[in-house]
Every structure is written in C-alpha cells, then in structure tokens.
C-alpha atoms as a PDB file:
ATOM      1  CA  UNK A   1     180.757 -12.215-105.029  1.00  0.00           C
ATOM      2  CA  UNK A   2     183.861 -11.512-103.082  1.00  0.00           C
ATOM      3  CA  UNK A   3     186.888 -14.476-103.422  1.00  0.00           C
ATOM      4  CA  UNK A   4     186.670 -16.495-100.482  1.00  0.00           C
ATOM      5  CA  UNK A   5     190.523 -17.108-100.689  1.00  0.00           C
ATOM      6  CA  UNK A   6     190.330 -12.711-100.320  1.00  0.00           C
ATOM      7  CA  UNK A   7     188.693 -12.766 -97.745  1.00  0.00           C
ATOM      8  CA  UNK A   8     190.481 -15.072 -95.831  1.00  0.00           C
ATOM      9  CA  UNK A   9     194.328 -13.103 -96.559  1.00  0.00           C
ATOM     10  CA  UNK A  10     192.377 -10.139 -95.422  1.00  0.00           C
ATOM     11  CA  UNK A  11     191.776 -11.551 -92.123  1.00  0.00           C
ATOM     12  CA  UNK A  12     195.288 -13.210 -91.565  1.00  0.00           C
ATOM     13  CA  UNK A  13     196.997 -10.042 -92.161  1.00  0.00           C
ATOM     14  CA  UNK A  14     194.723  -7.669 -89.730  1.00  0.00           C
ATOM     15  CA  UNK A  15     195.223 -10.846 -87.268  1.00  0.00           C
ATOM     16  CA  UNK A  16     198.886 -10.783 -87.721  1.00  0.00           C
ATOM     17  CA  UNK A  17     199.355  -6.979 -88.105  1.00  0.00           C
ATOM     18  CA  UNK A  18     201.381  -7.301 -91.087  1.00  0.00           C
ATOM     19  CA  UNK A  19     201.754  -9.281 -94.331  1.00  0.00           C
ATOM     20  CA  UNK A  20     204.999 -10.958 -93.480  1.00  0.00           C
ATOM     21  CA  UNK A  21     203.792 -11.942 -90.448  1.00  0.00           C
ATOM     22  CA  UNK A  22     199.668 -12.786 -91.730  1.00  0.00           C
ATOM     23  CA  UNK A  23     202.064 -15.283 -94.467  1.00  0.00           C
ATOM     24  CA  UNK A  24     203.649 -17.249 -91.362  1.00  0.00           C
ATOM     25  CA  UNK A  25     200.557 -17.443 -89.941  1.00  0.00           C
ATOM     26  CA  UNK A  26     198.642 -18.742 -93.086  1.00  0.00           C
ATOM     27  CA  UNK A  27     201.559 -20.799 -94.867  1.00  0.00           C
ATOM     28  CA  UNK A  28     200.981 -18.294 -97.868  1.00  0.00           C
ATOM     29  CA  UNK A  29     203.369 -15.317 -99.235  1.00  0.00           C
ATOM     30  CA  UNK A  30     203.344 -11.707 -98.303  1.00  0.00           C
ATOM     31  CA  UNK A  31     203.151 -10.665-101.875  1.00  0.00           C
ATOM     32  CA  UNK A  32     200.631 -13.545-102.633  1.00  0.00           C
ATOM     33  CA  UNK A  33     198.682 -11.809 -99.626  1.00  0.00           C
ATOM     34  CA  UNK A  34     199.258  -8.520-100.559  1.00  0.00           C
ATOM     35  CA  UNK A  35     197.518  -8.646-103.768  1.00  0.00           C
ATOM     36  CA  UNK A  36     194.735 -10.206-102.184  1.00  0.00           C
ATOM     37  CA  UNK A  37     193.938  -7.331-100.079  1.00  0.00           C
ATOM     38  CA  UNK A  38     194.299  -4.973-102.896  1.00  0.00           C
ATOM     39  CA  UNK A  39     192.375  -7.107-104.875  1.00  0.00           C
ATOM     40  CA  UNK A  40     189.552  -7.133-101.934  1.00  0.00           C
ATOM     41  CA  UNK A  41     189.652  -3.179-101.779  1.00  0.00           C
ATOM     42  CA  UNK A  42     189.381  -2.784-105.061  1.00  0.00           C
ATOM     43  CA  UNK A  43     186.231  -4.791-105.332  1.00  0.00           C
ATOM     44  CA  UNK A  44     184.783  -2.823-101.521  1.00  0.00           C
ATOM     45  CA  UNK A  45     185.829   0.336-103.037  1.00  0.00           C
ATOM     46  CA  UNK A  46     187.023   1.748 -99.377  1.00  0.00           C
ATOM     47  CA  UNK A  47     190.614   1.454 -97.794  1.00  0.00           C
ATOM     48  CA  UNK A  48     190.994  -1.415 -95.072  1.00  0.00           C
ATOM     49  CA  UNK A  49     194.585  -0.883 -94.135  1.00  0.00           C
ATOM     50  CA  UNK A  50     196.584   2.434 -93.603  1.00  0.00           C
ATOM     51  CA  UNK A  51     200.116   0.872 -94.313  1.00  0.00           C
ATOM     52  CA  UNK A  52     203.773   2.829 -93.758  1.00  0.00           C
ATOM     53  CA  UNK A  53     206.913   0.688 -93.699  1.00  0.00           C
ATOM     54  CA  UNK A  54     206.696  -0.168 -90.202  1.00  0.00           C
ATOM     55  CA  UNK A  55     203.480  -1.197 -89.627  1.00  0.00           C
ATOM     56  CA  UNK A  56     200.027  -2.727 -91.304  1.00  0.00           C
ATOM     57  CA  UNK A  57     197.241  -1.046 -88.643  1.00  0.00           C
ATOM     58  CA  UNK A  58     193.333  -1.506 -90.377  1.00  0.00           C
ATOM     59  CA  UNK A  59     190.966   1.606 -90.816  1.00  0.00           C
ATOM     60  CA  UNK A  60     187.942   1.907 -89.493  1.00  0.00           C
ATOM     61  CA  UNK A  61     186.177   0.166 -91.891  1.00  0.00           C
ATOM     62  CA  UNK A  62     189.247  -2.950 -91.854  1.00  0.00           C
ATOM     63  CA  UNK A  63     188.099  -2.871 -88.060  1.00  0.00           C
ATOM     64  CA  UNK A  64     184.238  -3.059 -89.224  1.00  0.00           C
ATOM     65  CA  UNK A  65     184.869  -5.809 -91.591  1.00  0.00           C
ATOM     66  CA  UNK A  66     187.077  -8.399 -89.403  1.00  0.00           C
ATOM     67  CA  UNK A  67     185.270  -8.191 -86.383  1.00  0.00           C
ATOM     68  CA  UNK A  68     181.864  -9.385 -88.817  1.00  0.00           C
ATOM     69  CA  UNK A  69     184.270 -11.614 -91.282  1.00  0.00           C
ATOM     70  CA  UNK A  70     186.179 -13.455 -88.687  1.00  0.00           C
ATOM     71  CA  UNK A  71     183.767 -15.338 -87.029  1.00  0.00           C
ATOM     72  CA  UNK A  72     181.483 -16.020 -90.477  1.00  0.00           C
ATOM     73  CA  UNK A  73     184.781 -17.437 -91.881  1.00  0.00           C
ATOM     74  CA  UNK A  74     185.266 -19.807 -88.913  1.00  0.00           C
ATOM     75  CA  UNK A  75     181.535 -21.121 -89.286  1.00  0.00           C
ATOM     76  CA  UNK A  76     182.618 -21.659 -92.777  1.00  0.00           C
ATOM     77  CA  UNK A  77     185.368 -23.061 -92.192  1.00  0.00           C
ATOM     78  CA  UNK A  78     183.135 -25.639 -89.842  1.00  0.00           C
ATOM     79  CA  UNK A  79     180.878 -26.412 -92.372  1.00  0.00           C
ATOM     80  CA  UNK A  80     183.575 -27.676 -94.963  1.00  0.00           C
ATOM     81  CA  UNK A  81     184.745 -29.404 -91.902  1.00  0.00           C
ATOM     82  CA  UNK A  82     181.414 -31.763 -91.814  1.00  0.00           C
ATOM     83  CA  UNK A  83     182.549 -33.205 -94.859  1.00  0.00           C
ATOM     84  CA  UNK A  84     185.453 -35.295 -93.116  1.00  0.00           C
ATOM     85  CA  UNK A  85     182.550 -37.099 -90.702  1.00  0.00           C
ATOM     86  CA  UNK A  86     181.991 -38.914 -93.956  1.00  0.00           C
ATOM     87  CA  UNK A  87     185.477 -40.439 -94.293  1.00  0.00           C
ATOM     88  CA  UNK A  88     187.051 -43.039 -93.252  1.00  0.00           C
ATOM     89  CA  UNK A  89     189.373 -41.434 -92.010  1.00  0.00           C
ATOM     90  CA  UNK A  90     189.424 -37.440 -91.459  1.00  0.00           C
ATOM     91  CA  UNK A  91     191.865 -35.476 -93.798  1.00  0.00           C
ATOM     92  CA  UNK A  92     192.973 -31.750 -94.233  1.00  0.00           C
ATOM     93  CA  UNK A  93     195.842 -29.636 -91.877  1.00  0.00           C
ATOM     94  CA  UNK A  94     196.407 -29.536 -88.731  1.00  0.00           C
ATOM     95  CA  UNK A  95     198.766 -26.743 -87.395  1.00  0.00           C
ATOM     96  CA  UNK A  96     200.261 -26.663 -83.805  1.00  0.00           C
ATOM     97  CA  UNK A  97     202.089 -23.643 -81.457  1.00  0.00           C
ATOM     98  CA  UNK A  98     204.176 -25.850 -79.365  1.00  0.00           C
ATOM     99  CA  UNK A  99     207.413 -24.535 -77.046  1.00  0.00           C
ATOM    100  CA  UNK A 100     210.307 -26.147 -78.172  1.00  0.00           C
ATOM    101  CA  UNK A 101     210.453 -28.318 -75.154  1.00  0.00           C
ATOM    102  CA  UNK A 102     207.623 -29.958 -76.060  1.00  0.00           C
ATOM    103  CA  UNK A 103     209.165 -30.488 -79.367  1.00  0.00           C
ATOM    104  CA  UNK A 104     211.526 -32.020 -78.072  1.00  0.00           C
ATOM    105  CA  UNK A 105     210.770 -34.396 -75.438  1.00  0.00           C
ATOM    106  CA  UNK A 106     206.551 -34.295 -75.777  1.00  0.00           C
ATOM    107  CA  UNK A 107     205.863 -35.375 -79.734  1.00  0.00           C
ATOM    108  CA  UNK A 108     208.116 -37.480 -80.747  1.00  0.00           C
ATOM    109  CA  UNK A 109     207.008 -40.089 -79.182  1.00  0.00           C
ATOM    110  CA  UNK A 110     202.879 -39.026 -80.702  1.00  0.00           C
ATOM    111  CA  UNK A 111     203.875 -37.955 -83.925  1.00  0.00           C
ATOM    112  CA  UNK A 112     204.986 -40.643 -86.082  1.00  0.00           C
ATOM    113  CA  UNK A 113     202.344 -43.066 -84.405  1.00  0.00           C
ATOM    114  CA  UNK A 114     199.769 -40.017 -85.797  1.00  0.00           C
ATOM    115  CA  UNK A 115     200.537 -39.570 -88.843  1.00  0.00           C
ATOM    116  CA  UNK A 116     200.663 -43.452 -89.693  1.00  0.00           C
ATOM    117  CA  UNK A 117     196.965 -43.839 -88.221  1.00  0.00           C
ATOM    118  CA  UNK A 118     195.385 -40.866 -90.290  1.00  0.00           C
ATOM    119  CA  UNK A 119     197.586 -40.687 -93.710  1.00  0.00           C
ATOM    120  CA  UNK A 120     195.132 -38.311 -95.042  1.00  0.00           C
ATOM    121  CA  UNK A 121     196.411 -35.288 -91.956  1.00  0.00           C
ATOM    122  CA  UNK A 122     199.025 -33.268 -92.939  1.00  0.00           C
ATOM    123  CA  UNK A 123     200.832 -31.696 -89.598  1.00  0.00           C
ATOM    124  CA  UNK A 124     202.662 -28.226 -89.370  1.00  0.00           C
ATOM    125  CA  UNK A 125     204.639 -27.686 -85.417  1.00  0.00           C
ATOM    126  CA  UNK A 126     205.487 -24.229 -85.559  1.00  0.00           C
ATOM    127  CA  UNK A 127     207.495 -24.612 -82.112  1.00  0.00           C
ATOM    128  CA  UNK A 128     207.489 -20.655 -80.174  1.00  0.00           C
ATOM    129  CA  UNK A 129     208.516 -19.967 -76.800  1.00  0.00           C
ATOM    130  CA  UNK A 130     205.703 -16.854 -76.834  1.00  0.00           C
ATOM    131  CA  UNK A 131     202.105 -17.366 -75.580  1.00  0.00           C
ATOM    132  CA  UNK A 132     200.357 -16.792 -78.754  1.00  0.00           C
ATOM    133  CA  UNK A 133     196.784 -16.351 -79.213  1.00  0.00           C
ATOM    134  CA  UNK A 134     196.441 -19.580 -81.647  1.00  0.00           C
ATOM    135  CA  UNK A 135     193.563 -18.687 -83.711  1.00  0.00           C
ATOM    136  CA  UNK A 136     195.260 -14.957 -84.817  1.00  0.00           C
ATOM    137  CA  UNK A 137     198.524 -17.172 -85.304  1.00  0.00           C
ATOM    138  CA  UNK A 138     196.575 -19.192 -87.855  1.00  0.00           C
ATOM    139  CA  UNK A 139     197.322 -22.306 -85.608  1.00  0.00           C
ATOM    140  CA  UNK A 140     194.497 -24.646 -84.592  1.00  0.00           C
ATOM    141  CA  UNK A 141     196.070 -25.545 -81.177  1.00  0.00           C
ATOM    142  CA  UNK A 142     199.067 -25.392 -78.923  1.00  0.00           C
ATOM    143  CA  UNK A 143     200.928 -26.955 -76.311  1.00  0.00           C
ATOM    144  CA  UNK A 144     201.744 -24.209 -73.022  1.00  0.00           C
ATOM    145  CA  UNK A 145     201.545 -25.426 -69.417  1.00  0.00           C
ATOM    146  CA  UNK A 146     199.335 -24.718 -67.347  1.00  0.00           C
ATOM    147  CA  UNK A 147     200.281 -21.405 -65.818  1.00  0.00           C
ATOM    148  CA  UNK A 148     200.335 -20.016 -69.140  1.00  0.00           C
ATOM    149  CA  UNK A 149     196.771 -20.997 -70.159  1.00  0.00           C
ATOM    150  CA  UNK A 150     193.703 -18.622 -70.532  1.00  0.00           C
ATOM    151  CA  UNK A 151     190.557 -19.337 -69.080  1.00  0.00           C
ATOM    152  CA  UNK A 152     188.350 -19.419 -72.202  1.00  0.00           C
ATOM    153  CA  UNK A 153     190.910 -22.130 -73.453  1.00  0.00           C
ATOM    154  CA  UNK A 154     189.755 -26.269 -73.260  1.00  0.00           C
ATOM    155  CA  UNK A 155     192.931 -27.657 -72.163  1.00  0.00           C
ATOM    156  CA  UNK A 156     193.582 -31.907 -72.303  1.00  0.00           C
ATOM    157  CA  UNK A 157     197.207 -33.323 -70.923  1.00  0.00           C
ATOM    158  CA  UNK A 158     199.302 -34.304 -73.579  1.00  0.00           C
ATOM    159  CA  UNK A 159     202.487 -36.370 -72.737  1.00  0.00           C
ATOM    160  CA  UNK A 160     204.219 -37.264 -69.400  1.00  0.00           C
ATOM    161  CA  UNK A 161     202.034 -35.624 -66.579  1.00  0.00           C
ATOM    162  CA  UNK A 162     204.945 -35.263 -63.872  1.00  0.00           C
ATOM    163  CA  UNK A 163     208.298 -33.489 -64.658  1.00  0.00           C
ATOM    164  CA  UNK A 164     211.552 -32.598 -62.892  1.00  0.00           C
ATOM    165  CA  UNK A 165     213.610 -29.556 -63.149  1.00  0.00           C
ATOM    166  CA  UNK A 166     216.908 -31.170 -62.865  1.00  0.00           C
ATOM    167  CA  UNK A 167     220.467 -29.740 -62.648  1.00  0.00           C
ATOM    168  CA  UNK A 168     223.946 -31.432 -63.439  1.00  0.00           C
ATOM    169  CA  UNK A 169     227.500 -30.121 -64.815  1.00  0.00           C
ATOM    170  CA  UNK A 170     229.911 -32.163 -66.328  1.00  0.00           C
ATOM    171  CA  UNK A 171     232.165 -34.371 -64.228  1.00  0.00           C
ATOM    172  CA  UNK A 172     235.588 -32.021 -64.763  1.00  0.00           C
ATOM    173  CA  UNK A 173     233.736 -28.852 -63.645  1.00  0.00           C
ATOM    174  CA  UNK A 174     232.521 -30.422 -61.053  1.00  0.00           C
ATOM    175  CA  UNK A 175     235.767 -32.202 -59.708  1.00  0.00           C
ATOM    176  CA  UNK A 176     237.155 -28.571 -60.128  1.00  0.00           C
ATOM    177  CA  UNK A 177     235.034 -26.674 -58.339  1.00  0.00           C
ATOM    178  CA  UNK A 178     233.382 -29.115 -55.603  1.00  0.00           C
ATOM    179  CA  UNK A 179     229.940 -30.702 -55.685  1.00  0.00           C
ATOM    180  CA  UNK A 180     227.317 -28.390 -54.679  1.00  0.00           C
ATOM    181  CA  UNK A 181     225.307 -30.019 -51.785  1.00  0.00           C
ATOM    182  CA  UNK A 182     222.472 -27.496 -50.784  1.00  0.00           C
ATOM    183  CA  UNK A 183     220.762 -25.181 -54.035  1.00  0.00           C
ATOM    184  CA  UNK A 184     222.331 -22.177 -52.138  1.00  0.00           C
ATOM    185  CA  UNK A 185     225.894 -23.707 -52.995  1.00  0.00           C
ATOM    186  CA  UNK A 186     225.019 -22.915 -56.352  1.00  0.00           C
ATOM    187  CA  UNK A 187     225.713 -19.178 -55.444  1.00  0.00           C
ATOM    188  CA  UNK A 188     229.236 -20.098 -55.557  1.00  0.00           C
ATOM    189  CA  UNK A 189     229.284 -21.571 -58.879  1.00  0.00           C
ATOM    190  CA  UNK A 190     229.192 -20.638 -62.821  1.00  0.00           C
ATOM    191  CA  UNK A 191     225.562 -21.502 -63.793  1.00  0.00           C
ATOM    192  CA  UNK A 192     224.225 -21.314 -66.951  1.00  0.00           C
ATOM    193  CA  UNK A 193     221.344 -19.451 -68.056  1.00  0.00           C
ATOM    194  CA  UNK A 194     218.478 -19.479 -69.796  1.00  0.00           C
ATOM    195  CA  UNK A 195     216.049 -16.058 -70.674  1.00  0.00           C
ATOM    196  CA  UNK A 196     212.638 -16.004 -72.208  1.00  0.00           C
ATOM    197  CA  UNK A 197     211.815 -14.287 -75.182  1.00  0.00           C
ATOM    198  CA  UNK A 198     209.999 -11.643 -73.056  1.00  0.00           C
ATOM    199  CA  UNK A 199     213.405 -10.883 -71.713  1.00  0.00           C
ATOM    200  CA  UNK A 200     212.259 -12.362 -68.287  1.00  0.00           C
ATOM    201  CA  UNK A 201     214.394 -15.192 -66.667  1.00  0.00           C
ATOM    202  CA  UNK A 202     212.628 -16.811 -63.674  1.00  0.00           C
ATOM    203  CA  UNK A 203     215.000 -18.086 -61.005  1.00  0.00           C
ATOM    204  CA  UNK A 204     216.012 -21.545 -60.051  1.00  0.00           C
ATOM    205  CA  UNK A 205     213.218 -23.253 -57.639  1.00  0.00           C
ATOM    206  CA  UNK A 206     214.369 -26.551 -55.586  1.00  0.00           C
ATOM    207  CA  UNK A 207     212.177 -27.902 -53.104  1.00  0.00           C
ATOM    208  CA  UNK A 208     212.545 -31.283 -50.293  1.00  0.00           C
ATOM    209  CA  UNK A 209     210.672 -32.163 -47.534  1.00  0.00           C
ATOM    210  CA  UNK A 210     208.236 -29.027 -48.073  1.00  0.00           C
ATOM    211  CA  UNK A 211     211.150 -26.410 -47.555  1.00  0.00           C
ATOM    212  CA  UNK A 212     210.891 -24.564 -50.855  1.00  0.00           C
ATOM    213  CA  UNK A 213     214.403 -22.927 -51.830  1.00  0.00           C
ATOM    214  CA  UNK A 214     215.006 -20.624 -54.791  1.00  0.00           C
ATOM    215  CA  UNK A 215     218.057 -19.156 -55.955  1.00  0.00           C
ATOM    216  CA  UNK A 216     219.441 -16.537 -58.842  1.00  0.00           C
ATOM    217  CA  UNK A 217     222.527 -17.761 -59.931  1.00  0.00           C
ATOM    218  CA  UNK A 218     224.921 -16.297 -62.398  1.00  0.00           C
ATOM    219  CA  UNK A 219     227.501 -17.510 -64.698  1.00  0.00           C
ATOM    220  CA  UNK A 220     229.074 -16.781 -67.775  1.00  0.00           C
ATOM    221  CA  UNK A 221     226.645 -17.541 -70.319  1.00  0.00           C
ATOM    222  CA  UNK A 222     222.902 -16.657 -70.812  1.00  0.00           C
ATOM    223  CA  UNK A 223     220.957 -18.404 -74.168  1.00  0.00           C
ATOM    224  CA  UNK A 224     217.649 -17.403 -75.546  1.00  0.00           C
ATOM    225  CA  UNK A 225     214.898 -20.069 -74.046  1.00  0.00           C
ATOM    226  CA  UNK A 226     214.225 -22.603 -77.130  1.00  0.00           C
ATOM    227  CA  UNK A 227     216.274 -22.130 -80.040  1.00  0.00           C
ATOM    228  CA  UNK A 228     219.976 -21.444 -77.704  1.00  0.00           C
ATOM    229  CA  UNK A 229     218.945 -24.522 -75.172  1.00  0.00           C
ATOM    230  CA  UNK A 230     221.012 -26.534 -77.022  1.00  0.00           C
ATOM    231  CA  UNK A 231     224.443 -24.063 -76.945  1.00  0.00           C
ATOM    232  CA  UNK A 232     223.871 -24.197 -73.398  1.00  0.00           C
ATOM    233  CA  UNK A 233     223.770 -27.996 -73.028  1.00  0.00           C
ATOM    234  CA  UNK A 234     226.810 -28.392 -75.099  1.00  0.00           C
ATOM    235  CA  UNK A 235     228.882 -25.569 -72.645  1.00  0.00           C
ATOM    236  CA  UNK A 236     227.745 -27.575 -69.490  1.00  0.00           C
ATOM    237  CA  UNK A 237     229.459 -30.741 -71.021  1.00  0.00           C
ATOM    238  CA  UNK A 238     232.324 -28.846 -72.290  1.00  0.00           C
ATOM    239  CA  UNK A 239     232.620 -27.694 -68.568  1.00  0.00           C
ATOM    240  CA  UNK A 240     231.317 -24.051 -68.687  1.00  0.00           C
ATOM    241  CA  UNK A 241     229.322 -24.385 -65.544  1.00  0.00           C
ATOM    242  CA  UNK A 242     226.396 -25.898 -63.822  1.00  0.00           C
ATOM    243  CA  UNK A 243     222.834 -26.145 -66.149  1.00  0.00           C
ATOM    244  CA  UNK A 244     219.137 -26.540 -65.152  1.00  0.00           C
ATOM    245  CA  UNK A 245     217.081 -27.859 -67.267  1.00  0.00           C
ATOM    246  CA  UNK A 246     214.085 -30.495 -67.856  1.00  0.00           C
ATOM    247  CA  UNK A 247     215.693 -33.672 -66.457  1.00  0.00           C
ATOM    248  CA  UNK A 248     213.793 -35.437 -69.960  1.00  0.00           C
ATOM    249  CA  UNK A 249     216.233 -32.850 -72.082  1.00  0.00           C
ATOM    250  CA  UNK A 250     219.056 -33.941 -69.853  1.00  0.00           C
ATOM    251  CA  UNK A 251     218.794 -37.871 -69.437  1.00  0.00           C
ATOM    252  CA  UNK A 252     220.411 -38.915 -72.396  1.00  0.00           C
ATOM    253  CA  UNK A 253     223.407 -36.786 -71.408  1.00  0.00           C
ATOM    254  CA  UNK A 254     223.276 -38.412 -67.401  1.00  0.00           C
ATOM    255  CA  UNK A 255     223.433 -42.051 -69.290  1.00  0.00           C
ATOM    256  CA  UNK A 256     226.328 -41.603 -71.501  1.00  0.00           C
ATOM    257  CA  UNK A 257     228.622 -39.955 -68.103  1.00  0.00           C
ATOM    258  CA  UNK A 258     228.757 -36.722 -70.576  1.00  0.00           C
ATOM    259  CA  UNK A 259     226.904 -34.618 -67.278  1.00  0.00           C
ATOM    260  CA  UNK A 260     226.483 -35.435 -63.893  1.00  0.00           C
ATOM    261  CA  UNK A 261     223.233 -34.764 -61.959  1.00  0.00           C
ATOM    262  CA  UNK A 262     223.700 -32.983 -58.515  1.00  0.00           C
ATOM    263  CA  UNK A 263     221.243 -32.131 -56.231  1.00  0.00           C
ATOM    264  CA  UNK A 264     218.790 -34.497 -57.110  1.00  0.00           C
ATOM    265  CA  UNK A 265     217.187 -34.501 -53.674  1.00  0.00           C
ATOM    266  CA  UNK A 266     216.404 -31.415 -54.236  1.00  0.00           C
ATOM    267  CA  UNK A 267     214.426 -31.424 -57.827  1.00  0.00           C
ATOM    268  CA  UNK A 268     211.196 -29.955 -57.930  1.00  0.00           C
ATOM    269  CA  UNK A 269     208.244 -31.552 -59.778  1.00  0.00           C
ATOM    270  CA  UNK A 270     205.552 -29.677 -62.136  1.00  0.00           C
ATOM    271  CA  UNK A 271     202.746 -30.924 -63.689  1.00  0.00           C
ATOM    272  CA  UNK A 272     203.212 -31.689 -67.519  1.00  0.00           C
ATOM    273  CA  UNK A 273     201.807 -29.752 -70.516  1.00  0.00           C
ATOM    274  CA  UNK A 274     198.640 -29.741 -72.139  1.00  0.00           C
ATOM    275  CA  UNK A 275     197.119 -29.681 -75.472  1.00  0.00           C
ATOM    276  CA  UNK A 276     194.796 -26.355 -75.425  1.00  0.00           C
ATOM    277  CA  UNK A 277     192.523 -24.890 -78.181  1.00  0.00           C
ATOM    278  CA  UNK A 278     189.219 -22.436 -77.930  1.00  0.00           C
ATOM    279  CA  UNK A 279     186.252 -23.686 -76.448  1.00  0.00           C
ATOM    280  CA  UNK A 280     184.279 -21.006 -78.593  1.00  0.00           C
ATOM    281  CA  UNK A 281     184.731 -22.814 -82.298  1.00  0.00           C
ATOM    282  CA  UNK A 282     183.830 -26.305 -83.516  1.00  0.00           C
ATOM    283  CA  UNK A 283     186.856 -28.720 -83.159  1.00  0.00           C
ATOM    284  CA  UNK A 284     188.041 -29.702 -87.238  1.00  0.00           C
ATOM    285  CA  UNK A 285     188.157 -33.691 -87.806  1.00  0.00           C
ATOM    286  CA  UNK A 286     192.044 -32.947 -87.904  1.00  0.00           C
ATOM    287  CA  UNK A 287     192.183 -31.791 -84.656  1.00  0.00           C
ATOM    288  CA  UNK A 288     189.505 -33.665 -82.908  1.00  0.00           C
ATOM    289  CA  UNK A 289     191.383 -36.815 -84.583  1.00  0.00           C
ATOM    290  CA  UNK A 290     194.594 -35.966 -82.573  1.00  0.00           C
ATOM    291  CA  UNK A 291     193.031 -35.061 -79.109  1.00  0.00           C
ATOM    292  CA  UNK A 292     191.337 -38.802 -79.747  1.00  0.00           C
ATOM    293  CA  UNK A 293     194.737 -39.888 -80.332  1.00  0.00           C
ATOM    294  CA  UNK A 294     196.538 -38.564 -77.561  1.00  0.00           C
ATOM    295  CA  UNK A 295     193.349 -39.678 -75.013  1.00  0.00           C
ATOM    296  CA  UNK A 296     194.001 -43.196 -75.839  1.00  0.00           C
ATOM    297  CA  UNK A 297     191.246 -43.991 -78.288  1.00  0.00           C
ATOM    298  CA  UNK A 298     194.150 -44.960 -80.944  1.00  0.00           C
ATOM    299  CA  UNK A 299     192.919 -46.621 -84.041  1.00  0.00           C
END
C-alpha cells in the first residue's frame, strides 16, 4: 500500500512544477516533500520526475500517474469530508487566493466574525495579485473579480458589490500644481503608478454622464500592484503626485485631510469581487461553512 501522505506531495509538486513551490502550495517543506517523492519512486520502481536545477518537469509515467491520482485524491479527500456533516460545527482548513485588495478592504470585516462562529476552522489568506488556478495552488477558493473569472468556476459576491476608482493628491501638491478639473488635466500632472505582476498596467478609466474618458498618465514613481500599494499611498501624501486607487483604500486618508479627492464627478464604478471555487469537486464543510457565512445564513 502506497502512503497516502506520498501520494498527495507527489501531486502538489507536479501541480506546482517544483518542490519549493508544491511546499507553498501544501503548507509542507520542500525537503519534507522531496523525500516523499523519492520515497513514492522507490516503492513504483519507475522515475516520475526528470529534475535539473531549474526546473521539476514529470516523465511520462509522472504524467500517467497525476492525471489518474489527482482526481481519486479529491474524491478522497470528499469522503473524509462527510465526516464534518456529523459535527456541530464543521472543522479542518480552509485556504484562500485573495488579491491584496481584498485583503485589505474585503475580509476584515468577515474574518474575525468567521472564525468566532466555527472555532473548529483554521483559515490560511495567501493574498496574490496572479490569477491562479486554485486547486494546483493547493487553495480551496479565491477572491478575483469578475473579468478575471473562468467559466467552469461557481462564483458568489463576497463584500461591498459597488466600488469606485477614486483619485486624490495631497493638499500641498495640489495647491502647487493646480486642481485638475477634467481626467485629461491629469496629463499635466505627476501621477503615480501602479503595474501588475504580469508587467501590464491598464490605464486610468473615468466616466460621467455616459462619456467614458481614459487616460495614461505618467509620473515619477511606478509600484508593483499589491505588496508596493502602500509606498505609493505614502508618496501621494508626502506630495509626490496624484494616486488612483480604490476609493475604500483611500477613505481613511480623505477623513484625516492627509489626501484630497479630485475629480470625483468623474469616478467610475465596478462591480465588487466574488468568492469563486470549481464547480467540478464537492464543496468541504470548511468552505461550504464560509460561503453560508458570507450569504447571510450566520450562525
């Protein structure tokens, strides 16, 4: 009989194309995972990965083996999940790919209320700007708006479901370099920037009474989407230059006079994230629990 626990490091490193990569994923260690797989090919008596320094790419027969192993593992993994339906209250992990937006401004405000109604959940935010495929990232659901949802994905709002793209500078830049009163006045100005991890950076959209206007500005500083938005907060209030943002990230900052909103007229509305997870698995207590949760049906 082959170790369950083997066969399960197996998977999250052909998943995750590599073992330091298949530990993030699984919350284990690369060594830990590493001897499982040599462990596992031992026992099968074939190769399943062809590793070099730079990459972790399975055989043929690795190929064989997880395309058979990954969805027996997940009916497993179901069955063990019946278990909770006798509870009172349904235990085990529940691990989320969120953008660190949503960390931000979307679960505070579900978290703690969570994890006081069902003690027995531990909850792991892995927050990631990337569109991830959540099941090979060893995550049981994410957060993503909805132009950056697949098809096959079940997808339930989560959080406010209108939001504003707002934009504001601090009150010395501005009474230095004018108040911008139409988004192409922003032309003019030091703006700064924020770029995606997929090196794309989408411009600035403004819309009012159906006239849609959008603008590329530049400006002195570009940050990283996510981890940098906060470097780029901190240079609008120091006065580096104007800053677009989600008007939720920038509200405290309106309130205490640290950043000035301009062109609110002109602030476009989007829809508001959603919760999203495949439609092809059976939902775990754990996460069926927090889509309850977040519908209303609160214990």
């Amino acid at each position: 009989m082959m170790d369950l626990g083997d066969l399960n490091a197996f998977v999250a490193v052909a998943r995750a194309g590599g073992f330091r990569d298949g530990a993030r994923a699984s919350g284990g260690s690369a060594s830990g995972l590493s001897e499982a797989v040599r462990r596992l090919e031992v026992q099968l008596g074939v190769r399943l990965f062809n590793r070099t320094t730079r990459s972790v790419v399975p055989t043929e027969a690795g190929l064989s083996l997880l395309e058979r192993l990954g969805p027996a593992l997940s009916e497993v993994e179901a069955a063990l999940d019946v278990v909770n339906g006798f509870r009172d209250r349904p235990a085990g992990s529940l691990r989320l790919n969120v953008p660190v937006s949503a960390a931000r401004l979307i679960l505070p405000d579900i978290v703690p209320g969570f994890l006081a109604a069902f003690p027995g959940i531990r909850l792991e935010v892995i927050a990631d700007e990337n569109f991830v495929d959540v099941l090979a990232a060893g995550c049981d659901a994410g957060i993503r708006y909805d132009e950056r949802l697949e098809q096959d994905m079940i997808a339930v709002p989560i959080g406010p479901r209108v939001q504003r793209f707002a934009t504001a500078a601090s009150p010395a830049y501005l009474d230095r370099h004018g108040r911008p009163e139409h988004p192409s006045d922003l032309l003019g100005h030091a703006c700064v920037r924020g770029r995606f991890a997929s090196g794309a950076m989408l411009p600035w959209e403004f819309e009012r009474n159906s006239e849609v206007v959008r603008i590329d500005p530049t400006g002195p500083l570009i940050v990283r989407i996510g981890g940098a938005t906060d470097l780029a907060v901190d240079a609008a209030i120091a006065g580096t230059g104007i800053i677009g943002l989600f008007e939720g990230w920038l509200r405290p900052h309106f309130e205490s006079g640290a950043l000035e909103p301009i062109l609110e007229p002109w602030w476009q509305n989007f829809s508001g994230p959603f919760l999203y997870y495949p439609g092809r698995r059976l939902v775990p207590a754990p996460l069926r629990a927090f889509i309850d949760f977040i519908k209303g049906g609160r214990p």
